[in-house]
Protein backbone atom coordinates (compact mmCIF):
# COMPACT_ATOMS: atom_id res chain seq x y z
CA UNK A 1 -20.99 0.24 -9.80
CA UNK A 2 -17.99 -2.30 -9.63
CA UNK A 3 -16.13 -2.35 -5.96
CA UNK A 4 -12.68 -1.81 -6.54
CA UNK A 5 -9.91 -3.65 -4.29
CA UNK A 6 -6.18 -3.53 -3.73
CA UNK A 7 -3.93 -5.04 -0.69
CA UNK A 8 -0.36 -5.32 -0.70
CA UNK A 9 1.06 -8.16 -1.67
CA UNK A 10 4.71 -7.56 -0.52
CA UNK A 11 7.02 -4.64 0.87
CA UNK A 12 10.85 -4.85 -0.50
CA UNK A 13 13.50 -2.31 0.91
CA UNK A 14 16.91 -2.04 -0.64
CA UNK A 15 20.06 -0.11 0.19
CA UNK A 16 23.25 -0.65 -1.72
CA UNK A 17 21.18 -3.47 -3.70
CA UNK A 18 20.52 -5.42 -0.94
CA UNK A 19 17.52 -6.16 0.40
CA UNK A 20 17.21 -4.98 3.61
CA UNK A 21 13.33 -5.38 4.24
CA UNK A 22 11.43 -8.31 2.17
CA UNK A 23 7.68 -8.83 3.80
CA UNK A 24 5.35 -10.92 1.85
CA UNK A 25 1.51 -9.57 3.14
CA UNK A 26 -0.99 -11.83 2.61
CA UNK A 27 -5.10 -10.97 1.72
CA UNK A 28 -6.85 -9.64 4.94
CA UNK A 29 -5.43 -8.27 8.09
CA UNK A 30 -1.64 -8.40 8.42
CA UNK A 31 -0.21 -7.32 11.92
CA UNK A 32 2.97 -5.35 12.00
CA UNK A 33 3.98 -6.09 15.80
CA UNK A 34 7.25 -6.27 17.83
CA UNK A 35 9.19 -4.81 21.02
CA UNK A 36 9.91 -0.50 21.57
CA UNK A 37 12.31 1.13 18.74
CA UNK A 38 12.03 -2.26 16.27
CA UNK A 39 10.89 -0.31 13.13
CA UNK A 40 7.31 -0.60 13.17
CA UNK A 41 6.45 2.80 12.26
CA UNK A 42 9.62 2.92 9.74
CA UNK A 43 7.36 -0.04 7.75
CA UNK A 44 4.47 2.33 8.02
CA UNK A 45 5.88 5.61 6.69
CA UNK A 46 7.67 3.14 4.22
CA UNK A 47 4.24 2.21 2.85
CA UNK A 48 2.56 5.46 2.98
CA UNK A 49 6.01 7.16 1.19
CA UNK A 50 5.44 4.28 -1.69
CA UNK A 51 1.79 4.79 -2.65
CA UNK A 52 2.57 8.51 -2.93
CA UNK A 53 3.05 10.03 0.42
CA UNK A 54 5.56 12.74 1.17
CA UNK A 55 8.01 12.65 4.19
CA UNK A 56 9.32 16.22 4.93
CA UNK A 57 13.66 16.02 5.04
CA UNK A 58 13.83 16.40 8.67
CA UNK A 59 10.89 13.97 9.37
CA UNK A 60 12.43 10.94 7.91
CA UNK A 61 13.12 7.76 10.18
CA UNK A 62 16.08 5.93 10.61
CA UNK A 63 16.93 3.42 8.92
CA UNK A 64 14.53 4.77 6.04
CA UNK A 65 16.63 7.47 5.34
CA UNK A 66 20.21 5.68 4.83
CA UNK A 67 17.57 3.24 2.10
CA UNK A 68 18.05 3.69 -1.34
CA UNK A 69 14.64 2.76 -2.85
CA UNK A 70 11.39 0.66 -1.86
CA UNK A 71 9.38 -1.63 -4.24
CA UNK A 72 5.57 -2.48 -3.39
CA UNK A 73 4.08 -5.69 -4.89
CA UNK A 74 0.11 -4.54 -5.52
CA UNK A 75 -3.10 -6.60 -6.16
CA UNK A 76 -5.52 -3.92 -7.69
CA UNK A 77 -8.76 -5.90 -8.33
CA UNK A 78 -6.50 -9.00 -9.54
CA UNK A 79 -3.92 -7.87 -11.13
CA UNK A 80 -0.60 -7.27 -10.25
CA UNK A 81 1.51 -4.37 -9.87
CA UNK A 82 5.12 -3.35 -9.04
CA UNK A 83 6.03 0.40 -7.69
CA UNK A 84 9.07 1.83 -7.20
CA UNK A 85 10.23 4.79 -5.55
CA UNK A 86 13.56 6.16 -4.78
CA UNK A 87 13.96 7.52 -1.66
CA UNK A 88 15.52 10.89 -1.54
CA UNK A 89 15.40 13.18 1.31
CA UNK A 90 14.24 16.96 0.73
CA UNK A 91 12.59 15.73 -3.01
CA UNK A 92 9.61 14.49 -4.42
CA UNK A 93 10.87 11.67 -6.71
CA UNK A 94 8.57 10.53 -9.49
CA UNK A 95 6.68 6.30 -8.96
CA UNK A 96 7.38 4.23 -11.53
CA UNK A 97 4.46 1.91 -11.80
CA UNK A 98 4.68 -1.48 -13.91
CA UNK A 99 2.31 -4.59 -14.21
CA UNK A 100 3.84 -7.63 -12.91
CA UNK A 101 5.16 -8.71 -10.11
CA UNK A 102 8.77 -7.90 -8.27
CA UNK A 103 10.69 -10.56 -9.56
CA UNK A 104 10.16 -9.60 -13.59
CA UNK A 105 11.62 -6.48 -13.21
């Protein structure tokens, strides 16, 4: 049986159509690290609500919640993958996956 393998490439958070959040991860361990109240666990939830987590209304961090959508850059086994997820408090909106990286969408 083949091993299958997928890291995140890079983390892209936008509000109003700016990017608020770009983080390039590399292959391997990355460290998320910084001082008290700096958004580390905002990045985390952030990742967890773009691969298909849900964040109950009330449970939602701030900034997160004043976002508009997050893109995540994928390597699945080589290849390259873009998802996108609005995020909207009290829903469950759809992912929208596509092959290729951020920048050709």
């Amino acid at each position: 049986m083949d091993r299958s393998m997928f890291y995140i490439e890079r983390l892209i958070i936008k509000k109003s159509g700016f990017h608020i959040y770009d983080e390039k991860f590399h292959k391997g361990i990355n460290v998320i690290r910084g001082d008290h109240s700096v958004g580390k666990t905002t990045v985390l939830e952030i990742i967890f609500y773009v691969l298909g987590g849900e964040i109950k209304e009330n449970q939602w961090l701030t900034p997160a919640d004043l976002c508009d959508v997050v893109f995540c850059q994928l390597n699945i086994n080589s290849k390259t993958f873009t998802l996108k997820r609005d995020i909207e408090k009290g829903a469950i909106p759809p992912i929208y996956v596509r092959s290729g990286n951020f920048e050709l969408g």
